[in-house]
PDB file of N, CA and C in Angstrom:
ATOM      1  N   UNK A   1      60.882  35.146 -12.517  1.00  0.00           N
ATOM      2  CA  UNK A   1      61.574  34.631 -11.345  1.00  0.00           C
ATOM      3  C   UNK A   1      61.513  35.654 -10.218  1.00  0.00           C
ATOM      4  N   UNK A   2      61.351  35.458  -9.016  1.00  0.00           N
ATOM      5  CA  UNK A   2      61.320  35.838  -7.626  1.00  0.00           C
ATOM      6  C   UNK A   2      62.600  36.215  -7.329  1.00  0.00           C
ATOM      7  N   UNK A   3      62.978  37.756  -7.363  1.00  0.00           N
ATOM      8  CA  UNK A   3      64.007  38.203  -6.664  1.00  0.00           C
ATOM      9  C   UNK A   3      64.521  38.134  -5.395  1.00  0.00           C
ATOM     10  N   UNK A   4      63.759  37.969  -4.485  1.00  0.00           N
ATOM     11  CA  UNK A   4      64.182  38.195  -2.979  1.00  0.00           C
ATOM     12  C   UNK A   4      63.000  37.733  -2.336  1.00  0.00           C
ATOM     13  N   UNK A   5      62.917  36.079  -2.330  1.00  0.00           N
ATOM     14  CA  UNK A   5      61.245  35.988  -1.497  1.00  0.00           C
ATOM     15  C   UNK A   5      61.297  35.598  -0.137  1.00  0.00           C
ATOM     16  N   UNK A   6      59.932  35.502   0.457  1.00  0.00           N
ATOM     17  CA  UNK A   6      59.717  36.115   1.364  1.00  0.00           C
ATOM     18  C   UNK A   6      59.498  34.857   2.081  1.00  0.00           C
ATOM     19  N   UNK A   7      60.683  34.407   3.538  1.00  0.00           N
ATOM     20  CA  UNK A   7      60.480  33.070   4.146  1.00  0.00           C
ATOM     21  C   UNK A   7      59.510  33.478   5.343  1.00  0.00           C
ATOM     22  N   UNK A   8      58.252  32.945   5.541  1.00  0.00           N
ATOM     23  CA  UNK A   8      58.230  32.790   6.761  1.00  0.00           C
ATOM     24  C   UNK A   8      57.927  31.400   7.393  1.00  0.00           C
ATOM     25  N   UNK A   9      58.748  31.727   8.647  1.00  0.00           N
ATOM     26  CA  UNK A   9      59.060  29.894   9.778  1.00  0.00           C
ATOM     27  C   UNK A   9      58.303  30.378  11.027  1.00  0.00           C
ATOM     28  N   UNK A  10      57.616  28.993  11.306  1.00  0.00           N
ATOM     29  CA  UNK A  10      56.572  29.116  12.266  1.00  0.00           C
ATOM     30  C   UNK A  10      56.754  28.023  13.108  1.00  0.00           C
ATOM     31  N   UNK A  11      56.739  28.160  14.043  1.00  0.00           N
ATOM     32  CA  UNK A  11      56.530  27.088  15.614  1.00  0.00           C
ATOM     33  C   UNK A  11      55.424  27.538  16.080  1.00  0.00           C
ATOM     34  N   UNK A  12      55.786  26.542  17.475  1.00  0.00           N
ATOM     35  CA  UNK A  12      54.509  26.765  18.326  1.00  0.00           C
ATOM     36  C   UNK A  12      54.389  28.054  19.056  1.00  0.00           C
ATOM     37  N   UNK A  13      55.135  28.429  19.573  1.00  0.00           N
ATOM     38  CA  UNK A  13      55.476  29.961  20.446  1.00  0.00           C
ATOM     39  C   UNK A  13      56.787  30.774  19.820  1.00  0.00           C
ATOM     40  N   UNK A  14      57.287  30.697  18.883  1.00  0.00           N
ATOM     41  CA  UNK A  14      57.857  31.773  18.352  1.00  0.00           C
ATOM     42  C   UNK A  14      59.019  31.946  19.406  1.00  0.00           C
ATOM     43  N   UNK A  15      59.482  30.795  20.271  1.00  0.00           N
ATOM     44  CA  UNK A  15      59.935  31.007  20.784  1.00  0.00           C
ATOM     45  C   UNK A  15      61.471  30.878  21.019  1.00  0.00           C
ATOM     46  N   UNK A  16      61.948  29.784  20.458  1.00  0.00           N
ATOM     47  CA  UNK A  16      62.892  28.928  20.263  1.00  0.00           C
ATOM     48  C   UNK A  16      63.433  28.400  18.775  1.00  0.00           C
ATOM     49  N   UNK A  17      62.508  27.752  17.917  1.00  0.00           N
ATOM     50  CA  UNK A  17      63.030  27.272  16.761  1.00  0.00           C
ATOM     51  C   UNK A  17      62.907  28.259  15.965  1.00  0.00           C
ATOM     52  N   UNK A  18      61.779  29.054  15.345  1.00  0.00           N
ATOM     53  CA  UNK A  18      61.122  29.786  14.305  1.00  0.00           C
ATOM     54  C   UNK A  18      62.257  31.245  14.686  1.00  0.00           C
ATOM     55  N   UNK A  19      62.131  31.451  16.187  1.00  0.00           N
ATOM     56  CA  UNK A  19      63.244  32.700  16.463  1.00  0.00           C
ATOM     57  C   UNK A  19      64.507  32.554  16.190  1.00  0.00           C
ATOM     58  N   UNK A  20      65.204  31.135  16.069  1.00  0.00           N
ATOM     59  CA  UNK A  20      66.166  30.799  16.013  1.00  0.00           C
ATOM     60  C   UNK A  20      66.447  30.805  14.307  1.00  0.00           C
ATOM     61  N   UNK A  21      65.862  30.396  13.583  1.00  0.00           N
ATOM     62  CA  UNK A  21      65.851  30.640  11.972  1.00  0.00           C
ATOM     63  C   UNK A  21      66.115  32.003  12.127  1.00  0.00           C
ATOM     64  N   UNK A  22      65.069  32.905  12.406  1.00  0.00           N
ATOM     65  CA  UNK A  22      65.138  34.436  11.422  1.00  0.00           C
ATOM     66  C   UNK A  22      66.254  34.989  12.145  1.00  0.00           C
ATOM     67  N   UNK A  23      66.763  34.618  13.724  1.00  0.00           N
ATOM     68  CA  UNK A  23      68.232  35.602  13.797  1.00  0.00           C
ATOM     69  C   UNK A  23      69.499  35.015  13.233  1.00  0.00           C
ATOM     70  N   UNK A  24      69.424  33.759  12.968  1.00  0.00           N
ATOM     71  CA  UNK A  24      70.548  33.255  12.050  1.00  0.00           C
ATOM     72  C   UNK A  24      70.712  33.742  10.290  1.00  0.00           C
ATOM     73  N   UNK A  25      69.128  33.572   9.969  1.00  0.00           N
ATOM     74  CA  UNK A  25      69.111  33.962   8.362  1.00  0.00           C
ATOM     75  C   UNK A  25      68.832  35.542   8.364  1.00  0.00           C
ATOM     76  N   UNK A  26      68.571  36.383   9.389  1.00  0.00           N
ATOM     77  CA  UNK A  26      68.246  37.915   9.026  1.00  0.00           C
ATOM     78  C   UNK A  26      69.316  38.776   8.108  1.00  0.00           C
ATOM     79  N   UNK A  27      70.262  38.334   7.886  1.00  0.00           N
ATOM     80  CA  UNK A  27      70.961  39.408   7.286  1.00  0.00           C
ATOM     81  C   UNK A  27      71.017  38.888   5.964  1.00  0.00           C
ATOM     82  N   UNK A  28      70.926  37.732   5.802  1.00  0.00           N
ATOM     83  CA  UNK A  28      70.975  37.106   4.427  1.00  0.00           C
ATOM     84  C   UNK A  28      70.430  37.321   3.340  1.00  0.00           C
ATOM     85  N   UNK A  29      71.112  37.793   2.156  1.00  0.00           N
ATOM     86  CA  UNK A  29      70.888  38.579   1.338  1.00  0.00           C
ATOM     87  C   UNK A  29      69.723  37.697   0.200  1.00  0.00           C
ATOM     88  N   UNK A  30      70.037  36.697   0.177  1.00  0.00           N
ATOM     89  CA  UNK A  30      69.266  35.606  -0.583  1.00  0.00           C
ATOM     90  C   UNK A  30      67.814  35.434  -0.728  1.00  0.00           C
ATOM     91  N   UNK A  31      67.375  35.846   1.098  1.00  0.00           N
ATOM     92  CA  UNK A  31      65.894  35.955   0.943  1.00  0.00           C
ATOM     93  C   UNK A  31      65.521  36.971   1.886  1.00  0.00           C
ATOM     94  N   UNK A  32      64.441  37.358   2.379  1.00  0.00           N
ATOM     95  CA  UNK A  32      63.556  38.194   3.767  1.00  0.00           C
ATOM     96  C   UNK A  32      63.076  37.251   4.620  1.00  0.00           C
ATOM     97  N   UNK A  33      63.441  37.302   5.711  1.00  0.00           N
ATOM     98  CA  UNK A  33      62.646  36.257   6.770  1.00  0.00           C
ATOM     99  C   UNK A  33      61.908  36.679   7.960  1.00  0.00           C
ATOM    100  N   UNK A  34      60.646  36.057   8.125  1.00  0.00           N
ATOM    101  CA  UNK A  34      60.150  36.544   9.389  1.00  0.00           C
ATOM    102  C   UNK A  34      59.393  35.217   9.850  1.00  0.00           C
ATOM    103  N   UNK A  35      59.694  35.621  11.464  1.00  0.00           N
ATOM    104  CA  UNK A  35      59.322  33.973  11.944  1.00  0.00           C
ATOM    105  C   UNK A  35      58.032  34.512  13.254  1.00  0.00           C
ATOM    106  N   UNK A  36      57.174  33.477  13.555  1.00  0.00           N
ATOM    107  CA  UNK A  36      56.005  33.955  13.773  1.00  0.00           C
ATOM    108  C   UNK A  36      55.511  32.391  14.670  1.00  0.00           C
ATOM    109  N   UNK A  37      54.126  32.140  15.558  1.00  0.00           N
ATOM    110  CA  UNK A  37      54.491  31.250  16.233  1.00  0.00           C
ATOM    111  C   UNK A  37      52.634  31.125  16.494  1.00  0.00           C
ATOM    112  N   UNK A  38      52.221  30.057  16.384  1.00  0.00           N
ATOM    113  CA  UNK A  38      50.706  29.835  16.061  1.00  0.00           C
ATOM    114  C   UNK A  38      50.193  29.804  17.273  1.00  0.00           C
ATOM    115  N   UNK A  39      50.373  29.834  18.735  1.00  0.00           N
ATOM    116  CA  UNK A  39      49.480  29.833  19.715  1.00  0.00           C
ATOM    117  C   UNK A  39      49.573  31.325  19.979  1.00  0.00           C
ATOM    118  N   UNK A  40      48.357  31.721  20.303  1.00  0.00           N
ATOM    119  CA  UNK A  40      47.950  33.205  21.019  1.00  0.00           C
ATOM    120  C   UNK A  40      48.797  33.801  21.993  1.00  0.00           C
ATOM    121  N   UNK A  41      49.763  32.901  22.907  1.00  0.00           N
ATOM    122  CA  UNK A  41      50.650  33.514  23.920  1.00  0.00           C
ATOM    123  C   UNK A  41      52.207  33.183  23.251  1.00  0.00           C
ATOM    124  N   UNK A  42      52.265  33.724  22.003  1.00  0.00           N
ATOM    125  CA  UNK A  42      53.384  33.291  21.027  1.00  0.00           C
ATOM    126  C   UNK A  42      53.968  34.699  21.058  1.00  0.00           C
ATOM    127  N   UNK A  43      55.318  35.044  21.160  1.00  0.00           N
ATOM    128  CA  UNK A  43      56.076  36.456  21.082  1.00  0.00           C
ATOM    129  C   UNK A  43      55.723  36.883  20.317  1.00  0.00           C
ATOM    130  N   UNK A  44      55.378  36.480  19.150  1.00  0.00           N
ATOM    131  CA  UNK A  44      54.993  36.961  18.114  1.00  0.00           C
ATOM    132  C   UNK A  44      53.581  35.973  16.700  1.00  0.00           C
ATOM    133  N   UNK A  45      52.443  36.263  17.565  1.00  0.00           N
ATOM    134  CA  UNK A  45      51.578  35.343  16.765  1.00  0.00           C
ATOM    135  C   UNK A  45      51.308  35.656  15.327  1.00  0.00           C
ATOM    136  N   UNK A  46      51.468  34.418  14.808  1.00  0.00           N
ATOM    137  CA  UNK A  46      50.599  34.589  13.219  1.00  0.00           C
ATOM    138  C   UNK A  46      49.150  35.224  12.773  1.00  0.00           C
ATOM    139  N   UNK A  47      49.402  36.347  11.827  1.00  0.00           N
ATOM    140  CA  UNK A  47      48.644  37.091  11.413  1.00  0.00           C
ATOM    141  C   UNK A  47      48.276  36.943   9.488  1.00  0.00           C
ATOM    142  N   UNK A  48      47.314  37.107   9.460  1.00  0.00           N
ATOM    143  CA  UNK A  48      46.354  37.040   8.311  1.00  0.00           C
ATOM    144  C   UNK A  48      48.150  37.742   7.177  1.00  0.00           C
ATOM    145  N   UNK A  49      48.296  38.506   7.857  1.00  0.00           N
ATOM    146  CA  UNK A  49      49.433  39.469   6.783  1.00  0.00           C
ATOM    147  C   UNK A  49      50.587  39.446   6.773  1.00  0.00           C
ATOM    148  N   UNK A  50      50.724  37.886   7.236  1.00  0.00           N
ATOM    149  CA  UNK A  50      52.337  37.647   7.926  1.00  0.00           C
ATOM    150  C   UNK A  50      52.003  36.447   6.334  1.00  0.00           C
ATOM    151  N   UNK A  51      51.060  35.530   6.169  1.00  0.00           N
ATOM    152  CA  UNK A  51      50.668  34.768   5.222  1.00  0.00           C
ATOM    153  C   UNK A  51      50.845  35.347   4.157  1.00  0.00           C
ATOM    154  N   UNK A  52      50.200  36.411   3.727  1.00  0.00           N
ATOM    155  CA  UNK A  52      49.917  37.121   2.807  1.00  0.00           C
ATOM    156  C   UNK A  52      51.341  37.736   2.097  1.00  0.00           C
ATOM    157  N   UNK A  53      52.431  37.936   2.918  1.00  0.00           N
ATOM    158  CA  UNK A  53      53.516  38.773   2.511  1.00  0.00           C
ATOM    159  C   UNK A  53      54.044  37.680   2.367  1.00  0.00           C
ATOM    160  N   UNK A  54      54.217  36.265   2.535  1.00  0.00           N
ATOM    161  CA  UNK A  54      55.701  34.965   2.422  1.00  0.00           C
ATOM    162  C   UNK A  54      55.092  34.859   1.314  1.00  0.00           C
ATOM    163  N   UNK A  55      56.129  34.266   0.558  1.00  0.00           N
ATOM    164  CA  UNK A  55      56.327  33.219  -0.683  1.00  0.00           C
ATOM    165  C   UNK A  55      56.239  31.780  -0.352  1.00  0.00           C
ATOM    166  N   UNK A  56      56.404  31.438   0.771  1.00  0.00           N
ATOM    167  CA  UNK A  56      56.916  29.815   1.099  1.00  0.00           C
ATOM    168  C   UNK A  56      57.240  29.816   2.695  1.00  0.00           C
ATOM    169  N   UNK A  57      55.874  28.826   3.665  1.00  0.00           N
ATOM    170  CA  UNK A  57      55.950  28.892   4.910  1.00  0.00           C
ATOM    171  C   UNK A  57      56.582  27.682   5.390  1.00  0.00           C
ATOM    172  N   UNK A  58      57.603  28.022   6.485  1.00  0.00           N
ATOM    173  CA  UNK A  58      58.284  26.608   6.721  1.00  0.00           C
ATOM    174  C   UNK A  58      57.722  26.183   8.146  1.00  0.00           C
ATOM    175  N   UNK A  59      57.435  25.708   8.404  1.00  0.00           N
ATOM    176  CA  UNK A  59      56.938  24.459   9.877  1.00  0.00           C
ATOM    177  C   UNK A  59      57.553  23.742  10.152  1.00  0.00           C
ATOM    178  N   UNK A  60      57.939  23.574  11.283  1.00  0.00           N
ATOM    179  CA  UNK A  60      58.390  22.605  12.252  1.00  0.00           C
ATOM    180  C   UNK A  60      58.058  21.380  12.337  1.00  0.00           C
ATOM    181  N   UNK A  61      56.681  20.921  12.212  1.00  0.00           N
ATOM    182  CA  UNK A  61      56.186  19.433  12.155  1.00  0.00           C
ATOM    183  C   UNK A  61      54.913  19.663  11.122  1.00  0.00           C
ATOM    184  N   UNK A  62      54.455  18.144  11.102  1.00  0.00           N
ATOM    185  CA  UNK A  62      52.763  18.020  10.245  1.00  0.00           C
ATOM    186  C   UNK A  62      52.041  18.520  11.402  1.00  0.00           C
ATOM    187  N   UNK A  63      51.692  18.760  12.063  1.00  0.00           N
ATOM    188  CA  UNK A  63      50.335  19.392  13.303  1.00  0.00           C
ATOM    189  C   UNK A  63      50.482  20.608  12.934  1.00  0.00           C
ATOM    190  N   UNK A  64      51.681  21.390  12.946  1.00  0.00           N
ATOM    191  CA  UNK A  64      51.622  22.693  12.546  1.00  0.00           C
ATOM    192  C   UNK A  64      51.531  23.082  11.018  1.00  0.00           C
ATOM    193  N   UNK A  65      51.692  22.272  10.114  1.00  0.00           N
ATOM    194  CA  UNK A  65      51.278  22.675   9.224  1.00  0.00           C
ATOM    195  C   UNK A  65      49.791  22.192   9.206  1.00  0.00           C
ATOM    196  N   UNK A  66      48.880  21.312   9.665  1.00  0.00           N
ATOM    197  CA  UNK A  66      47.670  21.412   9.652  1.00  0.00           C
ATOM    198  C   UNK A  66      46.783  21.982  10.206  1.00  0.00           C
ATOM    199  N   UNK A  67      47.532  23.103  11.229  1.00  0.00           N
ATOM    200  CA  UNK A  67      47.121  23.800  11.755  1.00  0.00           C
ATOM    201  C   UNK A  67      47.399  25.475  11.331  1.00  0.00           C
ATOM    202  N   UNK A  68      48.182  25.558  10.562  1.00  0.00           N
ATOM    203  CA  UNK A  68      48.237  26.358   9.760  1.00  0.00           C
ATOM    204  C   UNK A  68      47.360  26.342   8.686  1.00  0.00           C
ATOM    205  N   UNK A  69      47.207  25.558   7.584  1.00  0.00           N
ATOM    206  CA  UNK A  69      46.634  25.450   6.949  1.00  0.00           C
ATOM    207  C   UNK A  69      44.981  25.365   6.806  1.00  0.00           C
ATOM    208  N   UNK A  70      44.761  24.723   7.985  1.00  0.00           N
ATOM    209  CA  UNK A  70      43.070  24.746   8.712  1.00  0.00           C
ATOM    210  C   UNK A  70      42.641  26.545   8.779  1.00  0.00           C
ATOM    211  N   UNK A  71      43.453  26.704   9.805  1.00  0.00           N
ATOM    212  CA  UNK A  71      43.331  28.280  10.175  1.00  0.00           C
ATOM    213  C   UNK A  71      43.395  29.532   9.112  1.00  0.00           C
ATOM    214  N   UNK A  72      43.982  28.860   8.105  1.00  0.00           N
ATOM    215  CA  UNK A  72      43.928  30.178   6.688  1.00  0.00           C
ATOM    216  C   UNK A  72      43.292  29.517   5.422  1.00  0.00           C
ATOM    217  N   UNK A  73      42.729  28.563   5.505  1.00  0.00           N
ATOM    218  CA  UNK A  73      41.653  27.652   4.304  1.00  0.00           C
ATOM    219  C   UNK A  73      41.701  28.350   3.585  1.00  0.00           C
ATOM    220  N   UNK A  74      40.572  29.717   4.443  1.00  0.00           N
ATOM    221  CA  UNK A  74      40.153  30.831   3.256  1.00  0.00           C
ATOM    222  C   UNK A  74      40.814  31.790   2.428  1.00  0.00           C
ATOM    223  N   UNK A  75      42.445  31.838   2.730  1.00  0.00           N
ATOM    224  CA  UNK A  75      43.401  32.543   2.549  1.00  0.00           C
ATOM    225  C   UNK A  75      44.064  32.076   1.274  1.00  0.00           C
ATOM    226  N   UNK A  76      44.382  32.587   0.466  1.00  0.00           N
ATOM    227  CA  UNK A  76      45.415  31.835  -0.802  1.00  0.00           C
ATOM    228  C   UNK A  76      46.847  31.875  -0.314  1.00  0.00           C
ATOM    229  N   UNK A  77      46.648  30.395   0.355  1.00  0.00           N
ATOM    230  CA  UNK A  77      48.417  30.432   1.534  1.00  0.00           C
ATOM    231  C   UNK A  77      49.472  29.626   0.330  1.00  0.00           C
ATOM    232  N   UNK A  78      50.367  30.425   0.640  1.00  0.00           N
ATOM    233  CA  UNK A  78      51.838  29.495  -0.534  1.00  0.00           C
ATOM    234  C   UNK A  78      52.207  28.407  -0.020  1.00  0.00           C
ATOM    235  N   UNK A  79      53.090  27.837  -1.062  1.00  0.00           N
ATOM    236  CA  UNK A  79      53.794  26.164  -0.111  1.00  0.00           C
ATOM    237  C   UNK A  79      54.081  26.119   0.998  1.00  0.00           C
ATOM    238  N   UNK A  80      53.608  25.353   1.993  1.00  0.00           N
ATOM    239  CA  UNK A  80      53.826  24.839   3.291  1.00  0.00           C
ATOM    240  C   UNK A  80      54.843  23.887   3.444  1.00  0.00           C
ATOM    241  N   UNK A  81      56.117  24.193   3.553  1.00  0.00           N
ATOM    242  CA  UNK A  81      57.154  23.053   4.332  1.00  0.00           C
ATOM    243  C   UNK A  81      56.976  22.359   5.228  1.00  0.00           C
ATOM    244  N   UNK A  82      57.165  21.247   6.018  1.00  0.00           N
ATOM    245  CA  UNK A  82      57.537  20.858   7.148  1.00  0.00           C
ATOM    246  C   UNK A  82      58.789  20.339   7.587  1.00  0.00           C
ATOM    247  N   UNK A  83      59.744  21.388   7.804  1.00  0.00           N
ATOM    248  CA  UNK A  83      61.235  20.953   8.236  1.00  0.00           C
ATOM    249  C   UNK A  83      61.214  19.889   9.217  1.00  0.00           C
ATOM    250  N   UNK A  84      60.868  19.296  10.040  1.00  0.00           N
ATOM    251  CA  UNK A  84      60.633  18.111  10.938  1.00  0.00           C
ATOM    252  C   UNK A  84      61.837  18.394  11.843  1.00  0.00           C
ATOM    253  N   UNK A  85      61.228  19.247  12.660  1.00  0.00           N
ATOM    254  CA  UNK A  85      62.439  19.563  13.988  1.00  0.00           C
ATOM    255  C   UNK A  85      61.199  19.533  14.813  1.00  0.00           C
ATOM    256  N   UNK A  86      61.849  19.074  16.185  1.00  0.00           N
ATOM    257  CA  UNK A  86      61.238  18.248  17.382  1.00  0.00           C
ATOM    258  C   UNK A  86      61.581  19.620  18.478  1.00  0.00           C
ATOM    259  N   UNK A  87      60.148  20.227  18.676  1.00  0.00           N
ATOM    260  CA  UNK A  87      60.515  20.933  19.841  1.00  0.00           C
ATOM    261  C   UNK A  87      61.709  20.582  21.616  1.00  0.00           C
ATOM    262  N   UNK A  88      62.556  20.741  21.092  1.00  0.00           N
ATOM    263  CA  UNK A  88      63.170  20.065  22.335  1.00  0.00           C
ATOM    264  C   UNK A  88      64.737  20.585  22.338  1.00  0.00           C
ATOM    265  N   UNK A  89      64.719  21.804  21.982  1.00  0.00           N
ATOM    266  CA  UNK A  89      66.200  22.635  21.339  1.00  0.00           C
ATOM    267  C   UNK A  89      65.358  24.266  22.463  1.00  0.00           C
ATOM    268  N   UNK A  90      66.673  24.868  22.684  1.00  0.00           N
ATOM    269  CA  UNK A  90      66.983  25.878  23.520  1.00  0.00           C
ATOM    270  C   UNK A  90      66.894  26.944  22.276  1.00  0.00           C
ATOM    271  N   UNK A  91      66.553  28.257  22.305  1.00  0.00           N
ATOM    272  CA  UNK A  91      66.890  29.367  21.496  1.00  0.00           C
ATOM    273  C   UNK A  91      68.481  29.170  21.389  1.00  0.00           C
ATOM    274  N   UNK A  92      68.674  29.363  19.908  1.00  0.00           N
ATOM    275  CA  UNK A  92      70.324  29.414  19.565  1.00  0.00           C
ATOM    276  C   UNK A  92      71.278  28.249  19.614  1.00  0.00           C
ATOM    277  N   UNK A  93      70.773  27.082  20.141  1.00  0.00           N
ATOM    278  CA  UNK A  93      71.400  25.879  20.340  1.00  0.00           C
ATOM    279  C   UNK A  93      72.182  25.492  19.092  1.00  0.00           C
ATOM    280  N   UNK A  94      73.376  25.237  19.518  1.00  0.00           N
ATOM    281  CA  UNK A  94      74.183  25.233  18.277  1.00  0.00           C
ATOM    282  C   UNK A  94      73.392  23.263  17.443  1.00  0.00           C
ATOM    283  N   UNK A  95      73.027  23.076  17.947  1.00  0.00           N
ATOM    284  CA  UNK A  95      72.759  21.422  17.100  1.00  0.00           C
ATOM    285  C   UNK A  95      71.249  21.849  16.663  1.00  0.00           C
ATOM    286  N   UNK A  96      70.347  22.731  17.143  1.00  0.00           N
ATOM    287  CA  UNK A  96      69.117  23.407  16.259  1.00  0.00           C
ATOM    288  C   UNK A  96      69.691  24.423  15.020  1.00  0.00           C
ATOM    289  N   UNK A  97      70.851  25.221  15.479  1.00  0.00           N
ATOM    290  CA  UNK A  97      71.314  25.694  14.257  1.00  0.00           C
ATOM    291  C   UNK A  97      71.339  24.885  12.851  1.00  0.00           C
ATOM    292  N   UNK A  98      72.381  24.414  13.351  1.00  0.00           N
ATOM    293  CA  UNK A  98      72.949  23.329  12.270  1.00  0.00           C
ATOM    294  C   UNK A  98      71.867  22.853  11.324  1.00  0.00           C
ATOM    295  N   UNK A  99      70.825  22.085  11.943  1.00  0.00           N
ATOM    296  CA  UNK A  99      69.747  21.225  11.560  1.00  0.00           C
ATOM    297  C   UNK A  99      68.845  22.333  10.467  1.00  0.00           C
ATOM    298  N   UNK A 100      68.444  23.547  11.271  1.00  0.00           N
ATOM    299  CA  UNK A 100      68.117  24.623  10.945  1.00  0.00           C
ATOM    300  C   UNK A 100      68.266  25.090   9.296  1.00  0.00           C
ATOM    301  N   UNK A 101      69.937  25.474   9.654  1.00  0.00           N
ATOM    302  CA  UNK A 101      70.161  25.689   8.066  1.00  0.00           C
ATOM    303  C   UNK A 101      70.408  24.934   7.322  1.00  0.00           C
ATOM    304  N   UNK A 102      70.883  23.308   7.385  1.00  0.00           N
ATOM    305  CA  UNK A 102      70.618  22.478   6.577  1.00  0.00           C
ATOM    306  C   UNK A 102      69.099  22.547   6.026  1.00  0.00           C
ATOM    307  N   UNK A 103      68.046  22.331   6.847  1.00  0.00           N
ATOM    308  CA  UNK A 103      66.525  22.004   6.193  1.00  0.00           C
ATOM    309  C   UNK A 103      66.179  23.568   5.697  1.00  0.00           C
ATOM    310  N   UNK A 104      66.395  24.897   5.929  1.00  0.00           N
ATOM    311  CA  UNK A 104      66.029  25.811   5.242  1.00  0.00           C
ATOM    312  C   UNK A 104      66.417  26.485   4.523  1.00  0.00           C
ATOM    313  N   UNK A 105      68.093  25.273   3.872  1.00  0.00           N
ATOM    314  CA  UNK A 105      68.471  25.951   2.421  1.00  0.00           C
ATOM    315  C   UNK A 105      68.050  24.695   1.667  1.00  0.00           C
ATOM    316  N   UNK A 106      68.153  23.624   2.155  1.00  0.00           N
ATOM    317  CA  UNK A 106      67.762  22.229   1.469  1.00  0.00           C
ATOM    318  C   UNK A 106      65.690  22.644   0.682  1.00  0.00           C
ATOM    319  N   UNK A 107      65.146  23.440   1.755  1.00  0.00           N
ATOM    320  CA  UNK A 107      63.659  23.602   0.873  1.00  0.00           C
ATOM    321  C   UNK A 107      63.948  24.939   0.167  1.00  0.00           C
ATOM    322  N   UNK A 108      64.475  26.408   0.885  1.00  0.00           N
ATOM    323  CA  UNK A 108      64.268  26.979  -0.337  1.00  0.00           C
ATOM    324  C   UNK A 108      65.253  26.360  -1.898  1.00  0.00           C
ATOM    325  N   UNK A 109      66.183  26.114  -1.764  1.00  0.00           N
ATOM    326  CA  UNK A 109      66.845  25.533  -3.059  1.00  0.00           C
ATOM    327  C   UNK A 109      65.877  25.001  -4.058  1.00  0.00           C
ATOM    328  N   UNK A 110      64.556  23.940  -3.125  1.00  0.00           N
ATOM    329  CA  UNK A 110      63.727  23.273  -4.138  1.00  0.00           C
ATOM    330  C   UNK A 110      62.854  24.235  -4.845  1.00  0.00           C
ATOM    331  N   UNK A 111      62.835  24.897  -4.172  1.00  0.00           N
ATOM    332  CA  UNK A 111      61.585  26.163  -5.015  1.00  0.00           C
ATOM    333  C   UNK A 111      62.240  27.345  -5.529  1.00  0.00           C
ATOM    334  N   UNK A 112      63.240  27.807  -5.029  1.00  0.00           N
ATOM    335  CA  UNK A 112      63.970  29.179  -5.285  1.00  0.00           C
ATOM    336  C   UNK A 112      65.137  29.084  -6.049  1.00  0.00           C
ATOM    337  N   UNK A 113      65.137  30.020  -6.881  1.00  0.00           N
ATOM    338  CA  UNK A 113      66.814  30.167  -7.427  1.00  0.00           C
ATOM    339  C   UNK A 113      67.526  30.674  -7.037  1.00  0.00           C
ATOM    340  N   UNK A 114      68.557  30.202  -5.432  1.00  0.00           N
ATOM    341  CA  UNK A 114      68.972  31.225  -4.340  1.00  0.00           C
ATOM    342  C   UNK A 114      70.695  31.097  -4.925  1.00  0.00           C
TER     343      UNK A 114
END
């Protein structure tokens, strides 16, 4: 069993939803989170070793996970979530919260013994 695994949440720009996960879940003892954002002008873009270090990647919609998944084929990438949140939430918005940690204790629960 997986002691402490490794979430990473991805949007489109790292800007709003995916940032909004890891400063809500960062202190949380349950797992490690780092959130990361698939276009090139993303605060923080997805890297070959951002894949490599998660246990279980969560996404925002199906485009981004097929676009994740396209982009690391060659990579041995872990389960791909798609939490189904609709870009259209502010950084920190208390009703993206909410939604937030409902869908990213509702998937790790399915895979993790948190």
């Amino acid at each position: 069993m997986l002691s402490k695994p490794n979430v990473l949440v991805v949007c489109g720009r790292n800007k709003r939803r995916s940032r909004t996960a890891e400063y809500m879940f960062k202190n949380d003892q349950r797992f490690n989170i780092r959130s990361v954002g698939l276009s090139p002008r993303s605060l923080r873009e997805i890297k070959a070793k951002d894949v490599e270090w998660s246990n279980i990647i969560l996404v925002m919609d199906d485009e981004q996970s097929s676009q994740l998944k396209s982009q690391y084929k060659s990579n041995d990438i872990p389960v791909v979530e798609v939490l189904g949140i609709e870009d259209t939430y502010e950084y920190l918005n208390q009703e993206l919260q909410e939604i937030l940690r409902r869908e990213i204790n509702t998937s790790l629960a399915q895979h993790f013994e948190l």
